[in-house]
Structure formats: structure tokens, C-alpha cells
C-alpha atoms as a PDB file:
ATOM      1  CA  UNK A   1      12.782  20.616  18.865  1.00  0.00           C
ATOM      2  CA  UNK A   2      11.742  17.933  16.558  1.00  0.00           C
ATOM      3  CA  UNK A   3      14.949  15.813  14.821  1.00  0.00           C
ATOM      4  CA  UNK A   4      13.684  15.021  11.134  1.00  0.00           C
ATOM      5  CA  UNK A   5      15.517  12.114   9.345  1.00  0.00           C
ATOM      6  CA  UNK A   6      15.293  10.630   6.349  1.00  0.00           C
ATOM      7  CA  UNK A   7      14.328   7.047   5.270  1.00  0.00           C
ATOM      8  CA  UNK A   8      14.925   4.710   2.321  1.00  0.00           C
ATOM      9  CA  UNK A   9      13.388   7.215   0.003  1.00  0.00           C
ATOM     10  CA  UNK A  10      14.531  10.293   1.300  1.00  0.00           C
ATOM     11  CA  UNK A  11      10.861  12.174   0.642  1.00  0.00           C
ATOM     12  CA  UNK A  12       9.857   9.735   3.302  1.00  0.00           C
ATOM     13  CA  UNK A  13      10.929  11.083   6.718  1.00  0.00           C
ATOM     14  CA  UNK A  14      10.701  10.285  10.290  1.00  0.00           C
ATOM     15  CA  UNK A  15      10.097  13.070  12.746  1.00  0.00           C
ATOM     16  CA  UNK A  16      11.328  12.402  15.972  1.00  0.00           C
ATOM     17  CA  UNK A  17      10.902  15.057  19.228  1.00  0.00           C
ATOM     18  CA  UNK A  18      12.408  15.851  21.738  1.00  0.00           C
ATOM     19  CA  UNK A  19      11.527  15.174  25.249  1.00  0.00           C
ATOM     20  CA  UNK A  20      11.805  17.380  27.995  1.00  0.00           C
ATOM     21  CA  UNK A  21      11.895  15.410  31.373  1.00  0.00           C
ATOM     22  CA  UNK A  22      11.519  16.510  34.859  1.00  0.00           C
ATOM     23  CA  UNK A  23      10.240  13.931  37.886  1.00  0.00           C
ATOM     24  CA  UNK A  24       6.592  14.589  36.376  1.00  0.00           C
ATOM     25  CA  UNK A  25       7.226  12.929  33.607  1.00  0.00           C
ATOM     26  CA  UNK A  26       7.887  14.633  29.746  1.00  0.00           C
ATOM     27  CA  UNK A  27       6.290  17.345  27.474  1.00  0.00           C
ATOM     28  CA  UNK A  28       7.421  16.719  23.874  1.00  0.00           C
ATOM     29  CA  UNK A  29       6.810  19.246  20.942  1.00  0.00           C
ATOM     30  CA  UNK A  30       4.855  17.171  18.613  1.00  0.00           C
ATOM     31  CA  UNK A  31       4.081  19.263  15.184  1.00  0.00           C
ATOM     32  CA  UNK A  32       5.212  22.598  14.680  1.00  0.00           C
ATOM     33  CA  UNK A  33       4.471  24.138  10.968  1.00  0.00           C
ATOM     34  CA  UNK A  34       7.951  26.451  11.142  1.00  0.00           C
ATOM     35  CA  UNK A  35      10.027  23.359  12.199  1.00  0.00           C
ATOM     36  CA  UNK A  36       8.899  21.756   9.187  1.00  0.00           C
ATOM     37  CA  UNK A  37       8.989  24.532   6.890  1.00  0.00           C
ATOM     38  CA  UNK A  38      12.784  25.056   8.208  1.00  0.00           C
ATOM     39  CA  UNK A  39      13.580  21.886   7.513  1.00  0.00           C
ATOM     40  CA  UNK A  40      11.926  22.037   3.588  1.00  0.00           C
ATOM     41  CA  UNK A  41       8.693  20.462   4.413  1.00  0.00           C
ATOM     42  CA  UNK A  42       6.057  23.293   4.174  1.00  0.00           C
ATOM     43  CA  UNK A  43       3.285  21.342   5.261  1.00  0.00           C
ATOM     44  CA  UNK A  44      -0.384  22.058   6.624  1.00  0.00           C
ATOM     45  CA  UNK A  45      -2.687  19.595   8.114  1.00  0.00           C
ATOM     46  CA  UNK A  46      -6.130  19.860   7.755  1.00  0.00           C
ATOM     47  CA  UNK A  47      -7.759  16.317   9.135  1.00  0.00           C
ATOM     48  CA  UNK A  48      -6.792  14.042  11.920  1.00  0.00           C
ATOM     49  CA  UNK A  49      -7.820  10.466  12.076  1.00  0.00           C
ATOM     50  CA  UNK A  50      -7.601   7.837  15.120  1.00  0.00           C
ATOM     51  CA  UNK A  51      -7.896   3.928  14.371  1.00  0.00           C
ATOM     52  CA  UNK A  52      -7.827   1.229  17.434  1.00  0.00           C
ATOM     53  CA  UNK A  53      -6.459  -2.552  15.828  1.00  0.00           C
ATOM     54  CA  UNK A  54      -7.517  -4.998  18.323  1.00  0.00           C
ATOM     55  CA  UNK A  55      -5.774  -7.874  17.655  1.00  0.00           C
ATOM     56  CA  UNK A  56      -2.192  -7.975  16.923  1.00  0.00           C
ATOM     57  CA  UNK A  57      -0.857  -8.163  13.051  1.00  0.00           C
ATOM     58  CA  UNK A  58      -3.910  -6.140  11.817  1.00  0.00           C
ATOM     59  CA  UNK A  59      -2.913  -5.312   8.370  1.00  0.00           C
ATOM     60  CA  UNK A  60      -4.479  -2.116   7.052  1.00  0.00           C
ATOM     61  CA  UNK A  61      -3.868  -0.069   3.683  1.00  0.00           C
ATOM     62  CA  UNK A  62      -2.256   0.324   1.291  1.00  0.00           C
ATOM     63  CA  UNK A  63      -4.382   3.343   0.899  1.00  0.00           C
ATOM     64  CA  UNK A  64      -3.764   6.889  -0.972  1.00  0.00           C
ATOM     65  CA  UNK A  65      -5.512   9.777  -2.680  1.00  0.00           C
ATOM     66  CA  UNK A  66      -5.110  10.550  -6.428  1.00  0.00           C
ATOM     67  CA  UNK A  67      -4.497  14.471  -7.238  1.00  0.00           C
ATOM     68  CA  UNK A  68      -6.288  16.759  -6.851  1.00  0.00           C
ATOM     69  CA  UNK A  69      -6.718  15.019  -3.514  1.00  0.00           C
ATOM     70  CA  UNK A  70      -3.118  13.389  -2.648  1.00  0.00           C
ATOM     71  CA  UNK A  71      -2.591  13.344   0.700  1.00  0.00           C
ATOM     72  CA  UNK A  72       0.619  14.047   2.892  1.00  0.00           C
ATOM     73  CA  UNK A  73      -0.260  11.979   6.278  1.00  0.00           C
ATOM     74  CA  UNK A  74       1.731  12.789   9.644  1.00  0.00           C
ATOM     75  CA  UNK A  75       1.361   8.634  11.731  1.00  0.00           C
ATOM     76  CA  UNK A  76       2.147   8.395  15.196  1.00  0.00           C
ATOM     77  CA  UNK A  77       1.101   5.785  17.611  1.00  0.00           C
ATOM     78  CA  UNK A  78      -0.502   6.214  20.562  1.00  0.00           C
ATOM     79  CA  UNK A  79      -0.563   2.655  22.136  1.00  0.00           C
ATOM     80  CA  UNK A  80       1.037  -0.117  21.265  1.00  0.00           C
ATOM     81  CA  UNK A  81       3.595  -0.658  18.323  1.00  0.00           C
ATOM     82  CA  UNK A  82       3.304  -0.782  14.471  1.00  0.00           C
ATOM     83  CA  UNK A  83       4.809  -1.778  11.022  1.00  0.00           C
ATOM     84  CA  UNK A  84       4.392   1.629   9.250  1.00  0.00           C
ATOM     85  CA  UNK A  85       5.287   1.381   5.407  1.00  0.00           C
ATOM     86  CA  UNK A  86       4.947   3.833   2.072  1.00  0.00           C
ATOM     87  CA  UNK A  87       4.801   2.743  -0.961  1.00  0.00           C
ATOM     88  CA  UNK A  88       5.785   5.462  -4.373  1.00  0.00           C
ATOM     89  CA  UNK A  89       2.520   5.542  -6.284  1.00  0.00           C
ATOM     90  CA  UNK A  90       3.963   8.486  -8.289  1.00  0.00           C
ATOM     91  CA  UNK A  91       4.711   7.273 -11.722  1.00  0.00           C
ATOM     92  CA  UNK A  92       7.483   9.439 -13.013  1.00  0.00           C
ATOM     93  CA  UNK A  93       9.639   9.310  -9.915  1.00  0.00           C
ATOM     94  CA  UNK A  94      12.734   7.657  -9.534  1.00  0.00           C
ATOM     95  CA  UNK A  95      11.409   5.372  -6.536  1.00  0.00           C
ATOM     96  CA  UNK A  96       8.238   4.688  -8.455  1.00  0.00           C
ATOM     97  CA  UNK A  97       6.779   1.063  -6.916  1.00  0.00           C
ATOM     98  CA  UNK A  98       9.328   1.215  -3.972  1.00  0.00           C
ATOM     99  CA  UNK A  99       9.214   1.773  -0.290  1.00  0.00           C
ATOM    100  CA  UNK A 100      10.291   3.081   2.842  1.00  0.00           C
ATOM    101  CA  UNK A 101       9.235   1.989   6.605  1.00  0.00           C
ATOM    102  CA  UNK A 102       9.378   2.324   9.813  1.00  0.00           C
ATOM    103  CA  UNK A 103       9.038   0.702  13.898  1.00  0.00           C
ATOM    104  CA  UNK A 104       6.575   3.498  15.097  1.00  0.00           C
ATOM    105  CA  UNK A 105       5.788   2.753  19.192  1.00  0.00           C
ATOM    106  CA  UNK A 106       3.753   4.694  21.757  1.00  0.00           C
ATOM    107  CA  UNK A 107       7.270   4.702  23.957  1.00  0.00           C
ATOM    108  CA  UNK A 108       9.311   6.606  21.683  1.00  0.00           C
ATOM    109  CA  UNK A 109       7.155   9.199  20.057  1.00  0.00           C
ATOM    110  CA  UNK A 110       8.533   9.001  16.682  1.00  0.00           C
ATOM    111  CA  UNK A 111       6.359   9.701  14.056  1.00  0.00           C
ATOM    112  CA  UNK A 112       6.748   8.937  10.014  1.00  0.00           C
ATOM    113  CA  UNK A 113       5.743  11.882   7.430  1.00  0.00           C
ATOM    114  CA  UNK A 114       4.533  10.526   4.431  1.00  0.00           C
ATOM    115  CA  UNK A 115       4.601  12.649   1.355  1.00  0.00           C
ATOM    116  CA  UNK A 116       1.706  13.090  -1.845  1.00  0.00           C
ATOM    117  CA  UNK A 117       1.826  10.693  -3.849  1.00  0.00           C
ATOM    118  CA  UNK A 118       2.726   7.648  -1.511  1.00  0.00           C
ATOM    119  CA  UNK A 119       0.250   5.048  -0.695  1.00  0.00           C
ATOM    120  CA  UNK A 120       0.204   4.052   3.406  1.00  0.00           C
ATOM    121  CA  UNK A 121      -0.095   1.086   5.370  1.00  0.00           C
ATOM    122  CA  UNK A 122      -0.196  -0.596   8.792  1.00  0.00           C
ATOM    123  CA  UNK A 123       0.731  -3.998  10.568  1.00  0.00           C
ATOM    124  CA  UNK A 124      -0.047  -3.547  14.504  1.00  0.00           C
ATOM    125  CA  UNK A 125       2.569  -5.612  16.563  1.00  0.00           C
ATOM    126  CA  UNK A 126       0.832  -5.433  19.753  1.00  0.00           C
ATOM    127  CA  UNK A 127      -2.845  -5.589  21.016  1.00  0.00           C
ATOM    128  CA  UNK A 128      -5.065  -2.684  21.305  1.00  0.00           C
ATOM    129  CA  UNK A 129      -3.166  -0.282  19.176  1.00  0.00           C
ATOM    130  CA  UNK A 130      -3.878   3.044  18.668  1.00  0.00           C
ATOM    131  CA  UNK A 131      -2.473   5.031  15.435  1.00  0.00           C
ATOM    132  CA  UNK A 132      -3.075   8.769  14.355  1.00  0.00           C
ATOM    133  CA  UNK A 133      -2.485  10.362  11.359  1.00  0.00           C
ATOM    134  CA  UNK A 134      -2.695  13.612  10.075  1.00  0.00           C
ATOM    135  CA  UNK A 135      -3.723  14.658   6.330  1.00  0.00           C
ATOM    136  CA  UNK A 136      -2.509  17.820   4.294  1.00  0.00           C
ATOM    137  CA  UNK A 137      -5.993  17.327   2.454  1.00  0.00           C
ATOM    138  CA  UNK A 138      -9.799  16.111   2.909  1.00  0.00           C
ATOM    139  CA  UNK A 139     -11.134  12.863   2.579  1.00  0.00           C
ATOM    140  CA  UNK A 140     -12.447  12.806  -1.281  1.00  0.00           C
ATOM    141  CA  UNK A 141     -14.163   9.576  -1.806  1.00  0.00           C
ATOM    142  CA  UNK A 142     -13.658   9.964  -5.850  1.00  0.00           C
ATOM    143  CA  UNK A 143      -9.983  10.128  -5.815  1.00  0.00           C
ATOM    144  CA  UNK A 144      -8.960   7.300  -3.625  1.00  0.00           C
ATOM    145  CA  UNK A 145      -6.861   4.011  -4.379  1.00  0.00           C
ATOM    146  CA  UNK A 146      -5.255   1.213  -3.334  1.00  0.00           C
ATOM    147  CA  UNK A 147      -2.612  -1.690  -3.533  1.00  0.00           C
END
């Protein structure tokens, strides 16, 4: 089971599973495709990306793809803790220039779904973190941007 809760701007959500603990330790449903289609987010990921920030309050983004391109990215930490923040690049929305964020940590699992359209970003709180994110689309070189 994977809660799903909404942020500052409501398109941006935060997914958070559920554990299930026995004196092992956990198993935790991650990303399921009908959870998120149940719960109006009919997404598919095609790429997964890993980046390791060394030193603590490594800023990085505020990246995005233009359409055809736009990406919806899935960001979860592995180790250590981040800052995670979208900002509304889409210029006829309601939220256009604001943004939601997030506390994402290794400890609790919860992860922040970004839709299209948003540009993403990073501060790492702790040493030696790990994020990954997963895109709805393909790097395309010609349609990226930043803030």
C-alpha cells in the first residue's frame, strides 16, 4: 500500500509506503503503476537515475524538460537526507512560478512525484547522499531548461 498526499500545489504529491515489519527487518511496496493509476496518476517510468552529493548542502537543479520531452520524475533517497523542491514552469497554470517541497530521508522512504511541466531541484542535508529518480520520458538534450 502506498499513502499518496498532496503538497502545496496539489499536482505535486508525496508517495509514502507502507512498511511491513517482522524481526528481519521491513519490505515496503515502492512503485506500483495500478496504485497510481487508482489514485489519478496514470504514470509510466521509463529511466532511472542515481546521483551521490558528497558534501553536505550540494545544491543541484533546477532542471526540467520542455514538451515534447517534459518529464514526470518519481525522487527518493537512498542515503542520507535532502531538500527536494518543484518549481511550476507551466505558463498557463494557476501556480505558474510557484513551488512545493519536501524533507525526503533514507529512514522514512517517502518519496515526492513531480509532475510535467515542473522544474526539480536538490539541497543534500547530510554527507554522502544518495537520490533516485525516476522519469516518465528520455533524456532529450534539445528540450532541456533551467532556473
Amino acid at each position: 500500500m502506498i499513502n499518496i498526499q498532496e503538497l502545496a500545489i496539489p499536482d505535486v504529491k508525496l508517495l509514502i509506503p507502507e512498511r511491513h515489519r517482522d524481526d528481519r527487518g521491513y519490505v515496503a511496496e515502492i512503485v506500483n503503476e495500478k496504485t497510481l493509476a487508482e489514485g489519478g496518476l496514470p504514470l509510466r517510468f521509463v529511466q532511472e537515475n542515481q546521483s551521490v552529493s558528497h558534501r553536505k548542502h550540494t545544491l543541484r537543479g533546477m532542471h526540467f524538460q520542455k514538451p515534447p520531452h517534459a518529464q514526470a520524475k518519481l525522487v527518493r533517497v537512498l542515503r542520507g537526507k535532502a531538500y527536494d523542491v518543484a518549481v511550476d514552469v507551466r505558463p498557463n497554470s494557476p501556480t505558474f512560478g510557484k513551488h512545493a517541497a519536501a524533507l525526503l530521508t533514507a529512514e522514512d522512504l517517502t518519496q515526492m512525484l513531480i509532475p510535467p511541466g515542473f522544474a526539480h531541484g536538490f539541497c543534500t542535508l547530510e554527507e554522502d547522499t544518495v537520490i533516485l529518480y525516476k522519469m516518465s520520458d528520455f533524456y532529450a538534450p534539445g528540450t532541456e531548461g533551467g532556473l
